[in-house]
PDB file of N, CA and C in Angstrom:
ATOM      1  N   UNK A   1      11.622 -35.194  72.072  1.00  0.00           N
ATOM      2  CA  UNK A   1      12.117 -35.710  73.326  1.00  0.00           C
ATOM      3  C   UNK A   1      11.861 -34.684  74.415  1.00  0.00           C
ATOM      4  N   UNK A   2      11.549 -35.063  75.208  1.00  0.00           N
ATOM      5  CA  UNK A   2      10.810 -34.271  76.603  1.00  0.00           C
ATOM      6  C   UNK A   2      11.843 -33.749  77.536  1.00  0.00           C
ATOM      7  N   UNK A   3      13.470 -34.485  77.229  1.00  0.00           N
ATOM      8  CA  UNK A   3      14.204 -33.969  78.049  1.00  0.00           C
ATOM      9  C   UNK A   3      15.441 -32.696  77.550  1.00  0.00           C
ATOM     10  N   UNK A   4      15.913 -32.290  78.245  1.00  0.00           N
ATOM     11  CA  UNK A   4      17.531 -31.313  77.584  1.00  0.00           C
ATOM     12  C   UNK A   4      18.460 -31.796  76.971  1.00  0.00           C
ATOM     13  N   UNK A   5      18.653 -32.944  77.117  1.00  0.00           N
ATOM     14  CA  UNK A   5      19.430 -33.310  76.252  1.00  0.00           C
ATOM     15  C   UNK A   5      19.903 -32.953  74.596  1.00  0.00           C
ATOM     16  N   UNK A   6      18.341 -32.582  74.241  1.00  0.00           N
ATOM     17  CA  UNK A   6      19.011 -32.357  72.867  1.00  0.00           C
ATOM     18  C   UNK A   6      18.792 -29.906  73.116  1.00  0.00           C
ATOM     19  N   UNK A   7      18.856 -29.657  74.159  1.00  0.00           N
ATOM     20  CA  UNK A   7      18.985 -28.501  74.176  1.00  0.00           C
ATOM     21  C   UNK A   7      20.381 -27.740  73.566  1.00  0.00           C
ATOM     22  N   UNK A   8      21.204 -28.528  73.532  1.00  0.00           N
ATOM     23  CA  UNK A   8      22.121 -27.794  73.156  1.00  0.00           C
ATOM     24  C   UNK A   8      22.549 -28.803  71.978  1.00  0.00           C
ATOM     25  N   UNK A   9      22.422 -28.081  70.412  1.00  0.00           N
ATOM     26  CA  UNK A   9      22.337 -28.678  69.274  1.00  0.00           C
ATOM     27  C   UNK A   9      23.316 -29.312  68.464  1.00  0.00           C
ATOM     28  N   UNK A  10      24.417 -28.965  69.180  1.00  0.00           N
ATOM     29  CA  UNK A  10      26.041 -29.578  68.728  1.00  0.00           C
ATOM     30  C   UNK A  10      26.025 -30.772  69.052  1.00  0.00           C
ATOM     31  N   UNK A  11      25.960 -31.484  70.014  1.00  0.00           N
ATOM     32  CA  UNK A  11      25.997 -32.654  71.095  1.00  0.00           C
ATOM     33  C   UNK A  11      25.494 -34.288  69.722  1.00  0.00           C
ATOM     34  N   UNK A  12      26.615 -34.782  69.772  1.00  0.00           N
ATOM     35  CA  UNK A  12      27.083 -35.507  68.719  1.00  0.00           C
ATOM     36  C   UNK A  12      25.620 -36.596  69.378  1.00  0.00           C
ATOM     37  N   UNK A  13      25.576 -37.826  68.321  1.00  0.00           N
ATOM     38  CA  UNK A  13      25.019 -38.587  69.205  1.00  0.00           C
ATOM     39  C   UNK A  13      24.998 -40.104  70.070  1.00  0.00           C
ATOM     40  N   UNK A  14      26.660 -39.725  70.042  1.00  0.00           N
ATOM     41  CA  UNK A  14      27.561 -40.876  71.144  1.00  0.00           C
ATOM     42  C   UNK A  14      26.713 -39.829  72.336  1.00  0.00           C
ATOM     43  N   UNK A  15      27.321 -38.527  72.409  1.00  0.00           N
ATOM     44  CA  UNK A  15      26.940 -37.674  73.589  1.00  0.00           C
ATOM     45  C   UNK A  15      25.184 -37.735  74.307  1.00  0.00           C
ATOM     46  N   UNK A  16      24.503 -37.894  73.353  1.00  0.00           N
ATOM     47  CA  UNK A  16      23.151 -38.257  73.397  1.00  0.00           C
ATOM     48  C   UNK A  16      22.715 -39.752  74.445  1.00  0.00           C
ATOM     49  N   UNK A  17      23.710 -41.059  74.169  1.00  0.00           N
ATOM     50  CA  UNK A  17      23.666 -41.778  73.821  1.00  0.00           C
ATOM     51  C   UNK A  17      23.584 -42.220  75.194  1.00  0.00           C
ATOM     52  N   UNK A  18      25.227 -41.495  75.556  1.00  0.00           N
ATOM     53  CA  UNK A  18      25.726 -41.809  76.854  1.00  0.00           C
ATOM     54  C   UNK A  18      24.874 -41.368  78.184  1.00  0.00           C
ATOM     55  N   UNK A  19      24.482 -40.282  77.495  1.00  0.00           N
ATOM     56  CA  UNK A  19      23.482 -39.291  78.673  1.00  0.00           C
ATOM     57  C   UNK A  19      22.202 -40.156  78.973  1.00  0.00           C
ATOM     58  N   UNK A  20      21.709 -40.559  77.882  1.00  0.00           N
ATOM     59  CA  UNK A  20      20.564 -41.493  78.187  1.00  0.00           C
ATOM     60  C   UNK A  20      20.606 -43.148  78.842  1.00  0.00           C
ATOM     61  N   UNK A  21      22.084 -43.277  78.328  1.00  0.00           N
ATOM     62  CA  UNK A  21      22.205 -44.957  79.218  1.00  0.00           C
ATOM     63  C   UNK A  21      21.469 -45.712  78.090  1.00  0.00           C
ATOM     64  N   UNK A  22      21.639 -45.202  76.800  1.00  0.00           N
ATOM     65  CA  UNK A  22      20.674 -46.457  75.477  1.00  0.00           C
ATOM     66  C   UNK A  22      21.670 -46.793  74.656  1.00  0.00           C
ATOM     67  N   UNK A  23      21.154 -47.562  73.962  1.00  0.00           N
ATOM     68  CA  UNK A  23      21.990 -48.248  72.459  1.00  0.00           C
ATOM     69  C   UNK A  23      22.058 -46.795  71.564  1.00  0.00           C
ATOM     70  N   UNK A  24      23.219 -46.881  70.692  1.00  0.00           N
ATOM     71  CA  UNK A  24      23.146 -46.379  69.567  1.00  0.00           C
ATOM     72  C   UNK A  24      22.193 -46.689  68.853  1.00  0.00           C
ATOM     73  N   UNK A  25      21.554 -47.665  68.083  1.00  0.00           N
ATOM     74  CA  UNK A  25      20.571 -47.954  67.501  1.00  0.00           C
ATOM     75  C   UNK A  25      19.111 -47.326  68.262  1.00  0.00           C
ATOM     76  N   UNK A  26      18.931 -47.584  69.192  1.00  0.00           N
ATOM     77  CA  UNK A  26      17.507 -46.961  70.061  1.00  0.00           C
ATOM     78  C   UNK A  26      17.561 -45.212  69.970  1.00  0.00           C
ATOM     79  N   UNK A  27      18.972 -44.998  70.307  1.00  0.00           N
ATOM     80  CA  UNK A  27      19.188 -43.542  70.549  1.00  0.00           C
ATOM     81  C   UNK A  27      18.683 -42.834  68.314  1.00  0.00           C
ATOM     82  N   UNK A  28      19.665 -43.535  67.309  1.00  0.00           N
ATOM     83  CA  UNK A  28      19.288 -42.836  66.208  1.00  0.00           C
ATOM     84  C   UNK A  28      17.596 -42.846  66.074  1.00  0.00           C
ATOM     85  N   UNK A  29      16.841 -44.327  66.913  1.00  0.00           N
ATOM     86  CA  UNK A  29      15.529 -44.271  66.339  1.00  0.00           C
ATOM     87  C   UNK A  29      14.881 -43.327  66.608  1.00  0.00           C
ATOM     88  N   UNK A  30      15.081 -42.826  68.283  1.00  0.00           N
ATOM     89  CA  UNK A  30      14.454 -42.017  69.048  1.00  0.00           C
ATOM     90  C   UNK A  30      14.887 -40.425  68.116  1.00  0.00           C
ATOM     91  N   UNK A  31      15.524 -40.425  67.546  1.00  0.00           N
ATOM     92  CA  UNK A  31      15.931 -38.773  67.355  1.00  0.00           C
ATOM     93  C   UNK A  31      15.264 -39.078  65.481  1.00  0.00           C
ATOM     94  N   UNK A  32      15.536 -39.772  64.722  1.00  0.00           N
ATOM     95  CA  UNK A  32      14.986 -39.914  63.623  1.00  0.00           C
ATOM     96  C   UNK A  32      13.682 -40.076  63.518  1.00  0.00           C
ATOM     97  N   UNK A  33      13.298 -41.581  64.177  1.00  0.00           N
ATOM     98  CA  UNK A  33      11.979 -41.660  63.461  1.00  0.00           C
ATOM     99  C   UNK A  33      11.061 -41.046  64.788  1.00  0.00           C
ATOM    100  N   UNK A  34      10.974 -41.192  66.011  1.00  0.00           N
ATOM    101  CA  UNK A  34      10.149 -40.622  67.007  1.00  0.00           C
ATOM    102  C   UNK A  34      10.189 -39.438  66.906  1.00  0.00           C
ATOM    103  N   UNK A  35      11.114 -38.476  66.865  1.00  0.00           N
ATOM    104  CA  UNK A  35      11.276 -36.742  67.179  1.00  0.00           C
ATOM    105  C   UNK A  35      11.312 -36.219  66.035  1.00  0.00           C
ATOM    106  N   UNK A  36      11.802 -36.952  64.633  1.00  0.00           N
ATOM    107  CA  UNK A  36      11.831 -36.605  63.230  1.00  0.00           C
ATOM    108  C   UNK A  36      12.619 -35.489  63.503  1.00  0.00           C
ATOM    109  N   UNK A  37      14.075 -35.724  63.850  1.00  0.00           N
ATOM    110  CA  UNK A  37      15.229 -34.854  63.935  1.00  0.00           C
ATOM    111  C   UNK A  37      16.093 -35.408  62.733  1.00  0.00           C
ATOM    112  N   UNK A  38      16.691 -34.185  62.453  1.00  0.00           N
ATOM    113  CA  UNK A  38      17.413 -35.011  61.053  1.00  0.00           C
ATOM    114  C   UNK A  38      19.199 -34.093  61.567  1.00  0.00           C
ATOM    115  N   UNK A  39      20.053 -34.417  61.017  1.00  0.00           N
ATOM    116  CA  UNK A  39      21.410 -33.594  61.551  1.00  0.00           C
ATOM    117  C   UNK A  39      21.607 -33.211  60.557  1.00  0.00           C
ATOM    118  N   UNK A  40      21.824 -31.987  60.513  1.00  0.00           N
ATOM    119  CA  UNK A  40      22.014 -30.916  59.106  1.00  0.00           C
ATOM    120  C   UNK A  40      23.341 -30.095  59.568  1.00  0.00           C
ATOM    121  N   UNK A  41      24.351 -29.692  58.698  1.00  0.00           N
ATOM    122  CA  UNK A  41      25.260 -29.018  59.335  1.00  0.00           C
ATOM    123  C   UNK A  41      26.162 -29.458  60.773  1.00  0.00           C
ATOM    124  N   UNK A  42      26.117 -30.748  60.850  1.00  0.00           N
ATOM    125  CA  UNK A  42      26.744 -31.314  62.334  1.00  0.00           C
ATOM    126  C   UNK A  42      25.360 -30.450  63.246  1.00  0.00           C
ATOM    127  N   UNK A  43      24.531 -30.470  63.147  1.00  0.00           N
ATOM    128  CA  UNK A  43      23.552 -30.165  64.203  1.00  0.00           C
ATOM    129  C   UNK A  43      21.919 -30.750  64.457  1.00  0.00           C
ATOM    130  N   UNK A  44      21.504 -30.681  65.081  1.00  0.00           N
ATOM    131  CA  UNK A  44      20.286 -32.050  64.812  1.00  0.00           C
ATOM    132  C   UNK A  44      18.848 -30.369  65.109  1.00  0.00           C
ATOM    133  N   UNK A  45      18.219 -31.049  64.154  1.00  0.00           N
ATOM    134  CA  UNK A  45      17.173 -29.710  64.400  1.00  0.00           C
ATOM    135  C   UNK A  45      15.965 -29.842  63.773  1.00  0.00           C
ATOM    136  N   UNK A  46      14.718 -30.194  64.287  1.00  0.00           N
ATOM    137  CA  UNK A  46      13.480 -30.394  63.903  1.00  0.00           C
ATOM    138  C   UNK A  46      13.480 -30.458  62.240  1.00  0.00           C
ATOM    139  N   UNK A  47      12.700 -31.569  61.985  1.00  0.00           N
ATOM    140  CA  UNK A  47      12.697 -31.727  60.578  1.00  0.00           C
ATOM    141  C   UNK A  47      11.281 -30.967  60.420  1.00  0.00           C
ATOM    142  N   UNK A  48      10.409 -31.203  61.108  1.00  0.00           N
ATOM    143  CA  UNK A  48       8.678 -30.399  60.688  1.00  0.00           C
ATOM    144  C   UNK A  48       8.880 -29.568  61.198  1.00  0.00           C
ATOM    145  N   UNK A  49       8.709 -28.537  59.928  1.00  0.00           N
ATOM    146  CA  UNK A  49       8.407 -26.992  59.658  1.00  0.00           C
ATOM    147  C   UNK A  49       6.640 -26.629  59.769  1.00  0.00           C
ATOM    148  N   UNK A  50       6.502 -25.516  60.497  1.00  0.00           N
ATOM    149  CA  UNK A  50       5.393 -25.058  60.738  1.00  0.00           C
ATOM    150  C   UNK A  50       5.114 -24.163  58.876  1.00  0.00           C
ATOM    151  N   UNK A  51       4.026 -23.637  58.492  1.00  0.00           N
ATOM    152  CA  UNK A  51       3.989 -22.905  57.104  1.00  0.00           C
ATOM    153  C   UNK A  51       4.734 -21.778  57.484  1.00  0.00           C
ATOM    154  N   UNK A  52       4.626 -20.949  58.509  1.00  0.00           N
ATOM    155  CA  UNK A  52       5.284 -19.959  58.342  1.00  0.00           C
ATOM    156  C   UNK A  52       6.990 -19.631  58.697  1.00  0.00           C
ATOM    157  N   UNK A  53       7.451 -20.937  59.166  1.00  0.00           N
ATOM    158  CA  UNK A  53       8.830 -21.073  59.207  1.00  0.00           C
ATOM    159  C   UNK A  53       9.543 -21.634  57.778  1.00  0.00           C
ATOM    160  N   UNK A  54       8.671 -22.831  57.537  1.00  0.00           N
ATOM    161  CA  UNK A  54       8.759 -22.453  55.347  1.00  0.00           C
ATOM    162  C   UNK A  54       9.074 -20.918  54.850  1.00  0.00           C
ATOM    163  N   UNK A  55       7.957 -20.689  55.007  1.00  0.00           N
ATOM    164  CA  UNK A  55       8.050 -18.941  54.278  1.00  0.00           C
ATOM    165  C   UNK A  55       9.306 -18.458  54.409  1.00  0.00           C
ATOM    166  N   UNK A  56       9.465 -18.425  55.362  1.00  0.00           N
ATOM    167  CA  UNK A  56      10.398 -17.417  55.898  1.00  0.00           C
ATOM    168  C   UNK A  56      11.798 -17.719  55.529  1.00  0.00           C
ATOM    169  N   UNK A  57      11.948 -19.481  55.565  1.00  0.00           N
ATOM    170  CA  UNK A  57      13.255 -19.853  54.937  1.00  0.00           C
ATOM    171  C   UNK A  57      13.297 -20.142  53.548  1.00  0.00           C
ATOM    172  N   UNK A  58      12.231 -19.714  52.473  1.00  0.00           N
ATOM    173  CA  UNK A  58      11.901 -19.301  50.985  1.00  0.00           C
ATOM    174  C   UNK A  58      12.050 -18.019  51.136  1.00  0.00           C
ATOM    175  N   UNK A  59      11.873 -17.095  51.648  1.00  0.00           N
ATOM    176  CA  UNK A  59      12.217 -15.755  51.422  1.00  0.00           C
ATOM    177  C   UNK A  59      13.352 -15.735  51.827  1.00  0.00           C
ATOM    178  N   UNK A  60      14.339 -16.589  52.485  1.00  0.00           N
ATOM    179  CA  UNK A  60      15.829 -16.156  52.679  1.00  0.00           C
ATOM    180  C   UNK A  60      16.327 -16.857  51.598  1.00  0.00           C
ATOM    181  N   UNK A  61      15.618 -17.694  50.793  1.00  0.00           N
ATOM    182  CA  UNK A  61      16.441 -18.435  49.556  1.00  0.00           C
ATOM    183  C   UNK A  61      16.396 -17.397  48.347  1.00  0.00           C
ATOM    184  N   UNK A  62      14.988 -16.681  48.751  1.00  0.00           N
ATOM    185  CA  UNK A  62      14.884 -15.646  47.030  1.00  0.00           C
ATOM    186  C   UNK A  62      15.696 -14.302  47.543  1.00  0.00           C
ATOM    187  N   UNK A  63      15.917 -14.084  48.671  1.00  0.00           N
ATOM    188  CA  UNK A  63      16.952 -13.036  49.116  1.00  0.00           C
ATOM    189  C   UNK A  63      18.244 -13.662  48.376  1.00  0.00           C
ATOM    190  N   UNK A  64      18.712 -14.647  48.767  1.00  0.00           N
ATOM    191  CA  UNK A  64      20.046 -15.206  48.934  1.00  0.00           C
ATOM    192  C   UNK A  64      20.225 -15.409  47.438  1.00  0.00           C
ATOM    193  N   UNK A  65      19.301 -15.805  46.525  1.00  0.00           N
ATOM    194  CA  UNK A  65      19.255 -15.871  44.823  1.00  0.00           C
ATOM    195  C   UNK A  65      19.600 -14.428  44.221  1.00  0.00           C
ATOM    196  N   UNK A  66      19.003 -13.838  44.892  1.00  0.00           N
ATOM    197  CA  UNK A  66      19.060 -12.394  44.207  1.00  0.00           C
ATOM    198  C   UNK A  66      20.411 -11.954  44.317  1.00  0.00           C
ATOM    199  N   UNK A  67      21.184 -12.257  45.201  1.00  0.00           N
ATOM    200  CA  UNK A  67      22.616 -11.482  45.532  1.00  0.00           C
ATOM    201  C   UNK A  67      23.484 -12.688  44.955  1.00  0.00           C
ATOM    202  N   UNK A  68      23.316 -13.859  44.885  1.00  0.00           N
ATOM    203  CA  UNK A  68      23.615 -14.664  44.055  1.00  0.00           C
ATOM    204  C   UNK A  68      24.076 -14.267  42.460  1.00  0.00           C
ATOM    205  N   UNK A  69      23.014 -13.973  42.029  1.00  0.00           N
ATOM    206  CA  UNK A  69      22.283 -13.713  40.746  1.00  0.00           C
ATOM    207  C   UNK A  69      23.505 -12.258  40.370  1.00  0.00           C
ATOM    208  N   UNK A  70      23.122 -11.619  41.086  1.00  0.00           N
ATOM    209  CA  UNK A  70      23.542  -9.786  40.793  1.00  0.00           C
ATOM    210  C   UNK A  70      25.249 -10.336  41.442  1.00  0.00           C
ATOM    211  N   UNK A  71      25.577 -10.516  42.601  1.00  0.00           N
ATOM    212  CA  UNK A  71      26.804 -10.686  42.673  1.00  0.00           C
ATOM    213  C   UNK A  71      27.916 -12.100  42.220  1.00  0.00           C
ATOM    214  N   UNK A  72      28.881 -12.539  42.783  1.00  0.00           N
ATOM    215  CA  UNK A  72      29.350 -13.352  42.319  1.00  0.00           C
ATOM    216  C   UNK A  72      29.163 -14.983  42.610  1.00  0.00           C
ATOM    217  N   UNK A  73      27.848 -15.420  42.774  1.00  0.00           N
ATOM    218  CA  UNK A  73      27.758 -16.921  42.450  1.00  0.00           C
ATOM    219  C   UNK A  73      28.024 -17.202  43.990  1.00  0.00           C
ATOM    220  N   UNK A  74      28.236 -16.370  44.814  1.00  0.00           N
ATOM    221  CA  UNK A  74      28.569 -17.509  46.098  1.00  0.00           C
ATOM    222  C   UNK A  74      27.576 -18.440  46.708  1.00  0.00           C
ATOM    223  N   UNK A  75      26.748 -18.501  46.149  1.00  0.00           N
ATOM    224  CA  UNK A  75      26.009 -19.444  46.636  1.00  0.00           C
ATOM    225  C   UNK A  75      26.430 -21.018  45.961  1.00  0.00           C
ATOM    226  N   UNK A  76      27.324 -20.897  45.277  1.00  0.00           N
ATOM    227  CA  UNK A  76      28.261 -22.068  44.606  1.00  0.00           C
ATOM    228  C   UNK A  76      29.456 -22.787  45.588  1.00  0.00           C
ATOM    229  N   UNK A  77      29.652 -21.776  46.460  1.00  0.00           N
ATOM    230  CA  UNK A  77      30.259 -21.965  47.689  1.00  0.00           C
ATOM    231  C   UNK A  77      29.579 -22.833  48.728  1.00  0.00           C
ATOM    232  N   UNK A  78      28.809 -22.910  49.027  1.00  0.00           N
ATOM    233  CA  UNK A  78      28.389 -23.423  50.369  1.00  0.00           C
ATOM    234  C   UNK A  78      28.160 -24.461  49.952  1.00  0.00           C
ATOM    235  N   UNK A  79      28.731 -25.744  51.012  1.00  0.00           N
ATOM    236  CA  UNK A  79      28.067 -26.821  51.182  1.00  0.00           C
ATOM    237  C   UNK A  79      27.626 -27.745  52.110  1.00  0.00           C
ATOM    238  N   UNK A  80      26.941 -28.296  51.665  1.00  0.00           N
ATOM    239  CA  UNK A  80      25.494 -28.842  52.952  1.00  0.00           C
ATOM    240  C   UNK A  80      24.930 -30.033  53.115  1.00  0.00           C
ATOM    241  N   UNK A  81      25.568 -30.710  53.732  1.00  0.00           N
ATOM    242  CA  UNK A  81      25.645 -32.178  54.137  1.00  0.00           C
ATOM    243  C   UNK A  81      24.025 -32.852  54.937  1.00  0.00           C
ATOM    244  N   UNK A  82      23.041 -33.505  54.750  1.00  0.00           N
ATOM    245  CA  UNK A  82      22.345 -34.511  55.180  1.00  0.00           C
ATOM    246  C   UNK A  82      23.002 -35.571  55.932  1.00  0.00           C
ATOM    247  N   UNK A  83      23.124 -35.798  56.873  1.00  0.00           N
ATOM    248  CA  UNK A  83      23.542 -37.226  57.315  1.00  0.00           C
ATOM    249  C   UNK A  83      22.240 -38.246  58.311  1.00  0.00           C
ATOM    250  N   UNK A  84      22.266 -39.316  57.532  1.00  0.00           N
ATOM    251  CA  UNK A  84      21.200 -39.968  58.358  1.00  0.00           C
ATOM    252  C   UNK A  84      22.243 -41.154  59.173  1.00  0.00           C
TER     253      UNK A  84
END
């Protein structure tokens, strides 16, 4: 999307919705299937990864395994919601 609206990544998407003057339905298409935004964590944030933004969030998973691994499991802790 070409405008600010989605600049600030909290912004639910009633808030989206209203700002644009569209349907709920037009507004999820535009952020799902046109912009391929997905909301992860209550936050909406590019679903296509460039290769080296991959990398980089695989090397924070084999970081995050390793202290996992050696310390106590907290990675059993976190959890992480998809919402379409």
């Amino acid at each position: 999307m070409g405008c600010h609206c989605c600049d600030q990544k909290k912004q639910t998407m009633e808030d989206i919705r209203h700002m644009l003057g569209i349907s709920h339905g037009t507004t999820h298409v535009i952020l799902t299937e046109d912009s391929k935004f997905l909301k992860m964590c209550a936050q909406w944030v590019p679903h296509s990864l460039t290769k080296e933004l991959k990398l980089n969030r695989t090397k924070s998973l084999w970081h995050l395994e390793w202290y996992h691994d050696k310390e106590c499991g907290f990675l059993s802790y976190i959890v992480a919601k998809v919402e379409i």
